[in-house]
Protein backbone atom coordinates (compact mmCIF):
# COMPACT_ATOMS: atom_id res chain seq x y z
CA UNK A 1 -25.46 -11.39 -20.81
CA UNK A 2 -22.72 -8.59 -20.68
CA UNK A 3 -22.77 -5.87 -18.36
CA UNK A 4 -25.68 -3.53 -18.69
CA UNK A 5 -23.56 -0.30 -17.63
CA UNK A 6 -21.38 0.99 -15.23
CA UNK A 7 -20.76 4.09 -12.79
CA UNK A 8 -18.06 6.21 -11.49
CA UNK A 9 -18.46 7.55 -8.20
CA UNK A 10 -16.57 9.51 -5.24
CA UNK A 11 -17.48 8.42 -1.55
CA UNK A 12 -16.96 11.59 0.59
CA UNK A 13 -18.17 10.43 3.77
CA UNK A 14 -19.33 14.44 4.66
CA UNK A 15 -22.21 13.59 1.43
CA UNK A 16 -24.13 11.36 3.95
CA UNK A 17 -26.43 14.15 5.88
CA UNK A 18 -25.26 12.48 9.32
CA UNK A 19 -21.53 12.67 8.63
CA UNK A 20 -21.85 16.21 7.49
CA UNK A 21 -24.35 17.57 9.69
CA UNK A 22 -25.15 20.79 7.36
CA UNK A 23 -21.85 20.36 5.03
CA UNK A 24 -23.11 18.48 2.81
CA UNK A 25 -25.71 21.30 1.39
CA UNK A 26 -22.10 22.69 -0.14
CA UNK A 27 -21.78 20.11 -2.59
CA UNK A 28 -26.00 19.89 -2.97
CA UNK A 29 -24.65 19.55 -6.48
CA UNK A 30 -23.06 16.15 -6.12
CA UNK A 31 -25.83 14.80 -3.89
CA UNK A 32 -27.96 15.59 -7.10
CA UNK A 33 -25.38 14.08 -9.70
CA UNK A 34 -25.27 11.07 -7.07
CA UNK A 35 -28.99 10.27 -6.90
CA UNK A 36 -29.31 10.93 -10.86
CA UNK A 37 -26.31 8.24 -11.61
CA UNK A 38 -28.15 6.10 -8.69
CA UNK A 39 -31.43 6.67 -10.57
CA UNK A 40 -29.81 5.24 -13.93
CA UNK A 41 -28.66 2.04 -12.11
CA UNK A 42 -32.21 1.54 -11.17
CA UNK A 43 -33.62 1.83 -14.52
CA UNK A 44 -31.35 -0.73 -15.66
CA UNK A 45 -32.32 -3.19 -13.19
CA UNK A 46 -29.28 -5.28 -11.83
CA UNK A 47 -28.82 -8.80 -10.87
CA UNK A 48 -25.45 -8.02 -8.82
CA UNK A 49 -23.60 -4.94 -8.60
CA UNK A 50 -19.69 -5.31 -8.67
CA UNK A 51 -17.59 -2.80 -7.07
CA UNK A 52 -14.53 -1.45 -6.89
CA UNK A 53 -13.21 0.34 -4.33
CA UNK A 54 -9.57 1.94 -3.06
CA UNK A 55 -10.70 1.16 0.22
CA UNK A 56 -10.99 -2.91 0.25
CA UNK A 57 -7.25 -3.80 1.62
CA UNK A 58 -5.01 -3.35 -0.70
CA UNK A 59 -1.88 -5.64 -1.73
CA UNK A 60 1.07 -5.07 -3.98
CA UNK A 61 1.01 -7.89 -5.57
CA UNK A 62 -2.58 -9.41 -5.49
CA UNK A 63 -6.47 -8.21 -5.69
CA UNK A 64 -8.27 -8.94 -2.45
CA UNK A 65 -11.85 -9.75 -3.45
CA UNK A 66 -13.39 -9.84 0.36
CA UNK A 67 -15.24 -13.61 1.24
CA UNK A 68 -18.18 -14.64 3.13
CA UNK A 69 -22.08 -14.89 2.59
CA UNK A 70 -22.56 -11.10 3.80
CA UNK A 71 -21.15 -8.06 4.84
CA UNK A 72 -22.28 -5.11 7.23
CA UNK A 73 -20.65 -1.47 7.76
CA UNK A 74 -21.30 1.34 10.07
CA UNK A 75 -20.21 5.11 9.80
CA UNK A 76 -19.08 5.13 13.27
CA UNK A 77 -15.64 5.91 12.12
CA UNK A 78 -16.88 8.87 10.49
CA UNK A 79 -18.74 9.81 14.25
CA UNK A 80 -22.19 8.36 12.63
CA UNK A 81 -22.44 4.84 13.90
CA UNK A 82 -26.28 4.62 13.44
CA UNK A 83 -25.96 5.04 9.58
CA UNK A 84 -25.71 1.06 8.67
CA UNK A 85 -25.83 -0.89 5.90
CA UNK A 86 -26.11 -4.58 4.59
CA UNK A 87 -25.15 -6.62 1.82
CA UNK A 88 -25.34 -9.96 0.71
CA UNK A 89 -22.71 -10.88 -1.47
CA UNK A 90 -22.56 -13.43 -4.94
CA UNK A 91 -20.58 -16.30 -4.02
CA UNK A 92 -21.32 -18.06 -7.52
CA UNK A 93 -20.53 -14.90 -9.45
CA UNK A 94 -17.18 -14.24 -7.07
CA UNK A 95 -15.97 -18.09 -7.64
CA UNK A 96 -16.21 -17.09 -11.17
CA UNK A 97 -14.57 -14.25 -11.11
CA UNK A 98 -11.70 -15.77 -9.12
CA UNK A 99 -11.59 -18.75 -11.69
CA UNK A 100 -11.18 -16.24 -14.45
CA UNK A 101 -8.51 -14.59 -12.82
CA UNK A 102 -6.46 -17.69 -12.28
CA UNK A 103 -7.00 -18.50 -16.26
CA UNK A 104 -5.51 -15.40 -17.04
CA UNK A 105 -2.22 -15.34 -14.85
CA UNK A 106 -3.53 -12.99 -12.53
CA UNK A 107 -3.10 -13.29 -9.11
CA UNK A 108 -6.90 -12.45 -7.23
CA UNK A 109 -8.63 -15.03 -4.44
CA UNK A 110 -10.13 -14.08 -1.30
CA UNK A 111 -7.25 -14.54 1.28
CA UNK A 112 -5.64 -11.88 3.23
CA UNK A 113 -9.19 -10.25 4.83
CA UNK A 114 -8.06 -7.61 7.67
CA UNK A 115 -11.59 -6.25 7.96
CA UNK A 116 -14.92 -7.85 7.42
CA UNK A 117 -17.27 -4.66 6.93
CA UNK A 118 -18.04 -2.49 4.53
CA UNK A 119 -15.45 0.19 3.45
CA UNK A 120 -16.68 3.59 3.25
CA UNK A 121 -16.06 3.19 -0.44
CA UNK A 122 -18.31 0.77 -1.40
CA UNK A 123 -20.79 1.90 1.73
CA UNK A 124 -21.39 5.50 0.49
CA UNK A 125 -22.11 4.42 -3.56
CA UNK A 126 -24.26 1.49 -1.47
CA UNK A 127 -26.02 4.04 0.50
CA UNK A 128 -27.11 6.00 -2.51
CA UNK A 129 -28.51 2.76 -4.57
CA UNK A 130 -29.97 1.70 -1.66
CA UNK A 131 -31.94 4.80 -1.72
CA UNK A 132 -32.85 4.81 -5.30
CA UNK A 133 -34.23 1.15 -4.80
CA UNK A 134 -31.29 -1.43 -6.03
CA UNK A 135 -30.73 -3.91 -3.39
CA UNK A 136 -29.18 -6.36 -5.62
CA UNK A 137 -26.23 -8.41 -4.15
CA UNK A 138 -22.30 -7.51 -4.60
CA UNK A 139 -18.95 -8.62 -5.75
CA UNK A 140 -16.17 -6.47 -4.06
CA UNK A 141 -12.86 -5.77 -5.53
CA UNK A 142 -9.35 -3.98 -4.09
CA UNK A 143 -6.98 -2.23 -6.05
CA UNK A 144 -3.66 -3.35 -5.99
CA UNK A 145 0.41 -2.34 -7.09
CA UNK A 146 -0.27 -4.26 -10.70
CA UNK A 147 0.18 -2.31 -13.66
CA UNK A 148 -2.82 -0.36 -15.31
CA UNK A 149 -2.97 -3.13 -17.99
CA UNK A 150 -3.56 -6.02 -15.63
CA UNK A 151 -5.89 -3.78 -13.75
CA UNK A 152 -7.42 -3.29 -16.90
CA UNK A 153 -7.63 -7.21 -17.35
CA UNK A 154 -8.90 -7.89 -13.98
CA UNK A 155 -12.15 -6.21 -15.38
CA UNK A 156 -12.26 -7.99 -18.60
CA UNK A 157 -12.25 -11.04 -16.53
CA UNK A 158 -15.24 -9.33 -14.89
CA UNK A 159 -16.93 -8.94 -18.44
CA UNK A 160 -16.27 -12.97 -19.03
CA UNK A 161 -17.64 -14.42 -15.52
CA UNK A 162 -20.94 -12.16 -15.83
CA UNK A 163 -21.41 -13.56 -19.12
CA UNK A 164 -20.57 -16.94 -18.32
CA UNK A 165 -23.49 -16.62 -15.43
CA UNK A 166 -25.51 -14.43 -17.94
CA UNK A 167 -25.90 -12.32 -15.18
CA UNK A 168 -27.46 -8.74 -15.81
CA UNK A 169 -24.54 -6.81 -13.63
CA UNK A 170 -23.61 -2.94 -13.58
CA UNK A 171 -20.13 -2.22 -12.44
CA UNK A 172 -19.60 0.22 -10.07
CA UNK A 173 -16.25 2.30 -9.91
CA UNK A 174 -15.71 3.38 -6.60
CA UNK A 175 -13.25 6.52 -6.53
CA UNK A 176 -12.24 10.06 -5.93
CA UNK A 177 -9.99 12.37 -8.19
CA UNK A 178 -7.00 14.29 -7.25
CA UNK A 179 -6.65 14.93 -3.59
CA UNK A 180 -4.69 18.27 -3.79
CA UNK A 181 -6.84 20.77 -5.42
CA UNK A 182 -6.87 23.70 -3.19
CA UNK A 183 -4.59 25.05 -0.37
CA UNK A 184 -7.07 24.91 2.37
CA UNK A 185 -8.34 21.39 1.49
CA UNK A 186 -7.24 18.24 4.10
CA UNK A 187 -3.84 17.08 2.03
CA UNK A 188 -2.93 21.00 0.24
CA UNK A 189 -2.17 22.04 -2.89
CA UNK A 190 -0.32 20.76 -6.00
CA UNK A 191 -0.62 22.35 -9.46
CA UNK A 192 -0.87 18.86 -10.48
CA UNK A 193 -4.14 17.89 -9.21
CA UNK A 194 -6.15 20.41 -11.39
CA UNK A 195 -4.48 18.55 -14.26
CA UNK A 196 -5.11 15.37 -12.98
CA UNK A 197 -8.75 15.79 -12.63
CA UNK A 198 -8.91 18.03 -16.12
CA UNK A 199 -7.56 14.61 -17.87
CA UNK A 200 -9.86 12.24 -15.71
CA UNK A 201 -13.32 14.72 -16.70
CA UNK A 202 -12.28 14.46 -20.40
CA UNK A 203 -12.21 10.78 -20.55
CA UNK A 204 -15.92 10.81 -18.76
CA UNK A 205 -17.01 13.03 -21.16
CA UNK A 206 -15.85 10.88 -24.35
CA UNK A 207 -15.66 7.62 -22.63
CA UNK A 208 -11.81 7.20 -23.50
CA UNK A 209 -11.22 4.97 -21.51
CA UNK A 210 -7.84 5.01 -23.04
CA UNK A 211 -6.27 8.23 -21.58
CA UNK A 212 -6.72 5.86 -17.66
CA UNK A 213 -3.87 3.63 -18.90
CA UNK A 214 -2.04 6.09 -20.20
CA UNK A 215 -1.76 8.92 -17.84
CA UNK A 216 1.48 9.65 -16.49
CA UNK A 217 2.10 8.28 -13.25
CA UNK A 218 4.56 11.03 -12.42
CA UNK A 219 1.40 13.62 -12.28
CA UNK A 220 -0.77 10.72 -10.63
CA UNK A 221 1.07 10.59 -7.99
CA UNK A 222 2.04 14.10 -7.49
CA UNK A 223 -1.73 14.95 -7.58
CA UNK A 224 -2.71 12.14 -5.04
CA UNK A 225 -5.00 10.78 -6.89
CA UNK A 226 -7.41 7.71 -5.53
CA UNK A 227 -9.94 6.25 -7.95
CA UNK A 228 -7.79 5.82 -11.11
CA UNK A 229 -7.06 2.41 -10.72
CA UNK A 230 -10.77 1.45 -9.82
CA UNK A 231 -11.50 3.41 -13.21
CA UNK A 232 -8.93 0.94 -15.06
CA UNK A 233 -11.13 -2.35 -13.59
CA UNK A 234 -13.91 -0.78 -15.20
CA UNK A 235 -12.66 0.36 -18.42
CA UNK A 236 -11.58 -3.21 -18.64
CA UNK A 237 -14.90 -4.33 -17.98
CA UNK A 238 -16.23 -2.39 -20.56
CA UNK A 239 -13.99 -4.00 -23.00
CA UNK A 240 -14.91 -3.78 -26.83
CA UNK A 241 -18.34 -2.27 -25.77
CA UNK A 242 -20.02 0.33 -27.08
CA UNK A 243 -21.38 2.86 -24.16
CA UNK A 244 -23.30 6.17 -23.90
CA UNK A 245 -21.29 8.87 -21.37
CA UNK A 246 -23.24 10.81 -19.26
CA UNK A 247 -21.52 13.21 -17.35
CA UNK A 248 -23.08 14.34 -14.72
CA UNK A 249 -20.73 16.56 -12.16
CA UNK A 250 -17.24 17.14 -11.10
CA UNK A 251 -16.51 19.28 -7.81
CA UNK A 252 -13.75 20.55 -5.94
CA UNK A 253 -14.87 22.83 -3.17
CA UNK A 254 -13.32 20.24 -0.65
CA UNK A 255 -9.77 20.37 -2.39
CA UNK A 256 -10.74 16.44 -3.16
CA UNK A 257 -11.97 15.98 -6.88
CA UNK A 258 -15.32 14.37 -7.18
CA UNK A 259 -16.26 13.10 -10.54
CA UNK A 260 -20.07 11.40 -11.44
CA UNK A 261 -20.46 9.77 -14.66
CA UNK A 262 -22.77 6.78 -15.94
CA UNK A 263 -22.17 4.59 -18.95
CA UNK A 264 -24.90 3.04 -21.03
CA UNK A 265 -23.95 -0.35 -22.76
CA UNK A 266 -25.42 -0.03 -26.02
CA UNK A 267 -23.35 -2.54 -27.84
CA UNK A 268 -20.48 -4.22 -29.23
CA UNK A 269 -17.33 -2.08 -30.37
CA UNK A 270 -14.14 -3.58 -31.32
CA UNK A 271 -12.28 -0.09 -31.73
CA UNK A 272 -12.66 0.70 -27.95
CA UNK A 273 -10.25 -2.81 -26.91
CA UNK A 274 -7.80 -0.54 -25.23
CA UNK A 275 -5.61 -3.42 -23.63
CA UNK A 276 -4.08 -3.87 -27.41
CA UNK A 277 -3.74 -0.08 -28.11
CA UNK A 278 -2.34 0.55 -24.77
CA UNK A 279 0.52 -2.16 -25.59
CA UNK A 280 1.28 -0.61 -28.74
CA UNK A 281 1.94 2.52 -27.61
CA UNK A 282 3.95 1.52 -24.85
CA UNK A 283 6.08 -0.21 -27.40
CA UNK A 284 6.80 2.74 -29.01
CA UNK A 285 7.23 4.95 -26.00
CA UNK A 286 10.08 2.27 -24.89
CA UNK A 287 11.42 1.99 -28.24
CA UNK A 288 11.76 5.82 -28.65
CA UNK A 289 13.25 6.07 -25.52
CA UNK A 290 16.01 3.36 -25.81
CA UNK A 291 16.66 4.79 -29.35
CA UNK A 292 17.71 8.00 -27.24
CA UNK A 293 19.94 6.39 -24.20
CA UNK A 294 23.62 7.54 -24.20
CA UNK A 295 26.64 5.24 -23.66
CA UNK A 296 26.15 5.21 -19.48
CA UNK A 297 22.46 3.82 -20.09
CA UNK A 298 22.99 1.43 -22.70
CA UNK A 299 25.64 -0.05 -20.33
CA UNK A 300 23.51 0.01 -17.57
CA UNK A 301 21.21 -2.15 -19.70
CA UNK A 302 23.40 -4.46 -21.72
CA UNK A 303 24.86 -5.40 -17.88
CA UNK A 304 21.54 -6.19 -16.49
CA UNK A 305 19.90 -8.30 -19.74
CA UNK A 306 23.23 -10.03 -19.94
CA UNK A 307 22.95 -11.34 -16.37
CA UNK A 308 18.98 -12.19 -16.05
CA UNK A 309 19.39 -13.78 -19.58
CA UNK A 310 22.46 -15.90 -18.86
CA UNK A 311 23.28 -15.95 -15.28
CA UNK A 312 26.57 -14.64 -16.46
CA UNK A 313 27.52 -11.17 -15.55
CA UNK A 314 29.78 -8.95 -18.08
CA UNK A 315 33.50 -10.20 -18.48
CA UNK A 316 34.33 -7.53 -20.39
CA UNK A 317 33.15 -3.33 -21.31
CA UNK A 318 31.64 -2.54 -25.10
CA UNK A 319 34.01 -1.14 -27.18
CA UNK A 320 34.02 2.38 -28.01
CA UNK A 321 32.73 3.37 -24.43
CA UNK A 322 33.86 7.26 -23.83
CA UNK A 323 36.76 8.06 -21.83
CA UNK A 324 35.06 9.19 -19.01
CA UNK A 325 33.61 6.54 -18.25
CA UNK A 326 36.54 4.14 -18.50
CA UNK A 327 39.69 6.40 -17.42
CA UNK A 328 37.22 8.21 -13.85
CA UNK A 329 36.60 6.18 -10.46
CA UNK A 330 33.26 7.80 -8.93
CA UNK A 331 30.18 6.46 -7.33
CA UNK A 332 27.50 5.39 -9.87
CA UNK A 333 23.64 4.59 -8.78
CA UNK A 334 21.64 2.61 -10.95
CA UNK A 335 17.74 2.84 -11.19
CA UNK A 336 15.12 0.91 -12.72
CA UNK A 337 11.50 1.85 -13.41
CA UNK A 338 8.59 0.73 -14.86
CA UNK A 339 6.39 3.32 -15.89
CA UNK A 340 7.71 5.47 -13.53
CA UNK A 341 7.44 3.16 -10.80
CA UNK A 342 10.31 2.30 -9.21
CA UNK A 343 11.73 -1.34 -9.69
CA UNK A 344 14.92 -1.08 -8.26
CA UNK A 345 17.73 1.18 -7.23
CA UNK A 346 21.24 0.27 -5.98
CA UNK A 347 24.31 2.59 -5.64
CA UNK A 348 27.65 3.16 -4.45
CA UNK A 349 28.72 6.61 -2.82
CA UNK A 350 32.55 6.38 -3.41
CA UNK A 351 34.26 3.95 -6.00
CA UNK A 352 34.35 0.60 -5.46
CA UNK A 353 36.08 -0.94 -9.24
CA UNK A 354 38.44 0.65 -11.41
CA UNK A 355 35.62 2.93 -13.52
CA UNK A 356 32.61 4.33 -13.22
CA UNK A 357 31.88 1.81 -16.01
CA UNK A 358 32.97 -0.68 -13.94
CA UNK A 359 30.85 0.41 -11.42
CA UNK A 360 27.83 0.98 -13.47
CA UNK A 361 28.13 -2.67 -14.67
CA UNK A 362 28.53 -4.08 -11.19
CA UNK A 363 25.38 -1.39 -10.00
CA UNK A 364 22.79 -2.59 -13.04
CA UNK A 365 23.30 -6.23 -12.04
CA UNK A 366 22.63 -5.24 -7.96
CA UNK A 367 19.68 -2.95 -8.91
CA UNK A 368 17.90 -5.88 -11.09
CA UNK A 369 18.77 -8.74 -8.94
CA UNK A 370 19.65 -7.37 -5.30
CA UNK A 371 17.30 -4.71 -4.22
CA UNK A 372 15.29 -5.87 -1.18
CA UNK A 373 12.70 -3.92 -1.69
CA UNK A 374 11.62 -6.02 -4.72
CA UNK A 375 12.02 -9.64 -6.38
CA UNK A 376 14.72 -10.08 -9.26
CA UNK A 377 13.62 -9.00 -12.33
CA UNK A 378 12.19 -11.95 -14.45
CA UNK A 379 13.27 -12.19 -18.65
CA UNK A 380 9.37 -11.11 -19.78
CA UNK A 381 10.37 -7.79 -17.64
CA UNK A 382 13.59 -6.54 -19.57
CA UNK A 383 11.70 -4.87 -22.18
CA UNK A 384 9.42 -2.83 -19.96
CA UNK A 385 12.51 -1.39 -18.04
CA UNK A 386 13.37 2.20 -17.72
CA UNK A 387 17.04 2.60 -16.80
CA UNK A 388 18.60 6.19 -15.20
CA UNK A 389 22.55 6.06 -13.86
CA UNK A 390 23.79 8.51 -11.44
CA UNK A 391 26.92 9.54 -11.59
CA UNK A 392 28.09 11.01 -8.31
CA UNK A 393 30.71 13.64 -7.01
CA UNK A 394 32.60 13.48 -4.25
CA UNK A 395 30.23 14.02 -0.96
CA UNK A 396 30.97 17.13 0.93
CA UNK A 397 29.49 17.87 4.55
CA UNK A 398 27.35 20.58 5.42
CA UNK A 399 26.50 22.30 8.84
CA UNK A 400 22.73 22.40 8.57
CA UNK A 401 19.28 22.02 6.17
CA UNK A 402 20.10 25.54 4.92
CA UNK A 403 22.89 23.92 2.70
CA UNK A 404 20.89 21.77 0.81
CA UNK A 405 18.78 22.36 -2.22
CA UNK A 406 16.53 18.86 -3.37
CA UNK A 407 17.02 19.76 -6.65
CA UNK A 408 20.62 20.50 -7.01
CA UNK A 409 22.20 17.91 -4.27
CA UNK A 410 21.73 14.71 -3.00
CA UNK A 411 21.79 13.99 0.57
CA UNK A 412 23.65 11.67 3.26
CA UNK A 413 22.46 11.25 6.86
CA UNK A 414 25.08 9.74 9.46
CA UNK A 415 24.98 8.58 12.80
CA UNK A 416 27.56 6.47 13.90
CA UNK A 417 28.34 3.83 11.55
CA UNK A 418 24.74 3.80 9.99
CA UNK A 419 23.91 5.49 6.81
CA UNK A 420 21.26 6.63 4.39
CA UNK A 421 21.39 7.82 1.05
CA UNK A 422 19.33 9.71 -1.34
CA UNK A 423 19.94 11.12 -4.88
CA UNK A 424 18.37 14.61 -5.67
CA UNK A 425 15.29 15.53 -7.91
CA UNK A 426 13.47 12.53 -7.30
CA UNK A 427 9.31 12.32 -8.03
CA UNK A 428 7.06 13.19 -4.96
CA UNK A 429 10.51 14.57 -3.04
CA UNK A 430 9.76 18.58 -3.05
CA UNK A 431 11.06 19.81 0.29
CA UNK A 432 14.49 19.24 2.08
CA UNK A 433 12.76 18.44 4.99
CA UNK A 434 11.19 15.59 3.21
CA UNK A 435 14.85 13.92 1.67
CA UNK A 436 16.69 14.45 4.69
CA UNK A 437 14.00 12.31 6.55
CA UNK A 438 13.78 9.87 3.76
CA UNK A 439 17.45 9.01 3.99
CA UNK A 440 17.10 8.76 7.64
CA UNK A 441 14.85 6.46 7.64
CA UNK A 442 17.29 3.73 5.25
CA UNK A 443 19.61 4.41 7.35
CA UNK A 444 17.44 3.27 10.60
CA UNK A 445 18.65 6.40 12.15
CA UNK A 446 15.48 7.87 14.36
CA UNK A 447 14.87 11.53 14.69
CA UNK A 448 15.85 12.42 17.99
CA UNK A 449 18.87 10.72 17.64
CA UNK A 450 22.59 13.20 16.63
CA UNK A 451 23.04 12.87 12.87
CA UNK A 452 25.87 14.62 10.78
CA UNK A 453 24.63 15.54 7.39
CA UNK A 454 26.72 15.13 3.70
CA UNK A 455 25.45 16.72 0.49
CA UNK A 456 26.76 15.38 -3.05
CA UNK A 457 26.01 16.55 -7.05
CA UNK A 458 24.99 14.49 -9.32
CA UNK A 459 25.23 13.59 -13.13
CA UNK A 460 21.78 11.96 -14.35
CA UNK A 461 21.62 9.96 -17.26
CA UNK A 462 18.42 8.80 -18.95
């Protein structure tokens, strides 16, 4: 049997009448949406609930599915220790899942527990079932740095290992929406989380399950988001199903985005496989894009699929390469990204070759291959790369903060023989408060100790 439905959920721990001690009657509103989606669960009468939730420990590289017979959880952290809860979990149904994930080259297990109990993100969707009458055991799921496609394939794997058990299972998707939706809320204000949550409500409304792979992950991140990826397990679990949306609420009065929607199986539907559509249209995106790279890219590139491909860097430059790149010595950084997440960045602030094509040849191969931060990049990775080069003038030093502008110049913190480096206009980097202590930081140089301050301009090629 395949999944009978699924849910999307917040968890604001202020929901739960002992945690909010009179707040909660301001969002009365999602306490009603809550019990109504908890009602629906009920009516379809679950075997095992399987949950997702940002709030299960989360690894870059790996989805922690939590072990062990049961689980317990308290809101003492939330200064309500007397509001507990139990579950039993599915060992036979977890086993499968993990099984399934192995089969499909997706790394998932049950190592790496930090904490035992209940995370307020499964507890508070918990607490509401509970309520409505489903006591059925659970499967637990983290989040982790994958891409939205294998998150998305983590939950077809779901899909396969309920079936396999023909369990009847409704998938619960654990998450809140943008975090920065008003200026007086906990984390502030960012015109992007009012977008953020406009895209997510759409998709509840239709079901397109779609626009969750496909968002940009620019404006994710910029609106602090926290459930998307939870959403992408589900959507995934929903695979090539037909479903009836009910949407039920979305609130903001917190300035945290809190979205309630249920989703009827009704059926099969082989239109709504997304994985396939989503790869198709990132083809084109990357094709579109490397169709419109100028000379410095296309280096960048040709250096760093040259080397992964043959172990061999570059012996000698393209023809036809412009003048300025091959007759000017300047600093050159080269970045990689995947979707907007970065894969790996390596620079040089003054000239190190005879070019700055030189130097973006000898930077493409570093960023790929020499980046600490992150593993070489593999051969079935070069098409999914986004390259940028930075071309850099000659630093110049400055007397204080005042001097610096995060859009216009990038910034280099000294102290002693230790530096740190970082480029201007960079994603999530809005204040010069915040790139002078990012640089800092790479260059190990703590904040009370006497740093001397450089600022440089840039030419950005994408």
């Amino acid at each position: 049997m395949s999944l009978l439905g699924s849910v999307i959920v917040p968890h604001p721990p202020v929901i739960l009448p002992t945690v909010g001690r009179g707040r909660e009657r301001e969002i009365q509103n999602v306490t009603d949406a809550y019990r109504a989606a908890a009602r629906q669960v009920a009516a379809w009468e679950p075997e095992v609930l399987v949950v997702s939730s940002p709030h299960v420990v989360m690894y870059a590289d790996y989805f922690h599915i939590p072990p062990g017979k049961r689980t317990a959880g308290s809101m003492a952290s939330f200064g309500a220790p007397e509001t507990r809860l139990e579950a039993e979990y599915d060992i036979e149904l977890r086993r499968e899942l993990i099984r399934e994930a192995e089969a499909a080259g997706i790394r998932a297990g049950t190592m790496g527990e930090r904490d035992a109990a209940l995370d307020h993100g499964t507890f508070i969707p918990l607490y509401f079932l509970r309520e409505a009458g489903v006591d059925a055991p659970i499967v637990r799921i983290g989040l982790s740095g994958f891409s939205p496609l294998t998150h998305y394939r983590l939950g077809q794997c779901v899909a396969r290992s309920v079936e396999n058990l023909n369990r009847r299972a409704v998938f619960v998707a654990s998450g809140d929406l943008s975090h920065k939706l008003r200026d007086d809320g906990p984390y502030g204000y960012a015109p992007e989380g009012p977008v953020f949550d406009e895209e997510i409500v759409k998709a509840l409304k239709s079901a397109d399950f779609l626009r969750f792979l496909t968002l940009n992950p620019s404006l994710c991140e910029r609106a602090a988001e926290c459930g998307l990826r939870s959403f992408q397990i589900m959507a995934g679990a929903l695979d090539g199903l037909s479903v009836e949306p009910s949407f039920l609420v979305h609130e903001g009065k917190f300035g945290v985005g809190y979205g309630i929607a249920t989703f009827a199986v009704t059926g099969r539907d082989t239109s709504r496989c997304y994985a396939g559509q989503y790869e198709r249209a990132e083809r084109e995106r990357l094709e579109r894009r490397k169709e419109s790279e100028d000379a410095w890219v296309q280096l960048a590139r040709r250096s760093l699929e040259t080397y992964v491909r043959t172990k061999e860097p570059l012996s000698e430059l393209p023809d036809g390469l412009p003048e300025e790149m091959t007759g000017k010595r300047a600093g050159a950084f080269v970045s990689l990204h995947v979707r907007d997440s970065l894969r790996g960045c390596i620079g040089t602030t003054a000239p190190t070759t005879d070019s700055v094509a030189w130097e973006i040849v000898q930077n493409a191969v570093s960023a790929g291959t020499r980046d600490p931060r992150f593993p070489p990049v593999r051969v079935d990775e070069l098409d999914t790369l986004e390259y940028s080069v930075d071309v850099l003038g000659t630093p110049e030093p400055v007397q204080s903060a005042a001097e610096l502008d995060v859009k216009r110049y990038g910034v280099i913190v000294s102290c002693g023989g230790r530096r740190g480096l970082l480029l201007p206009d960079l994603d999530g980097v809005d204040t010069v408060e915040q790139q002078i202590d990012i640089a800092r930081q790479k260059g190990g140089i703590s904040s009370r100790e006497r740093y001397t301050l450089e600022r440089f301009e840039v030419v950005r090629h994408t």
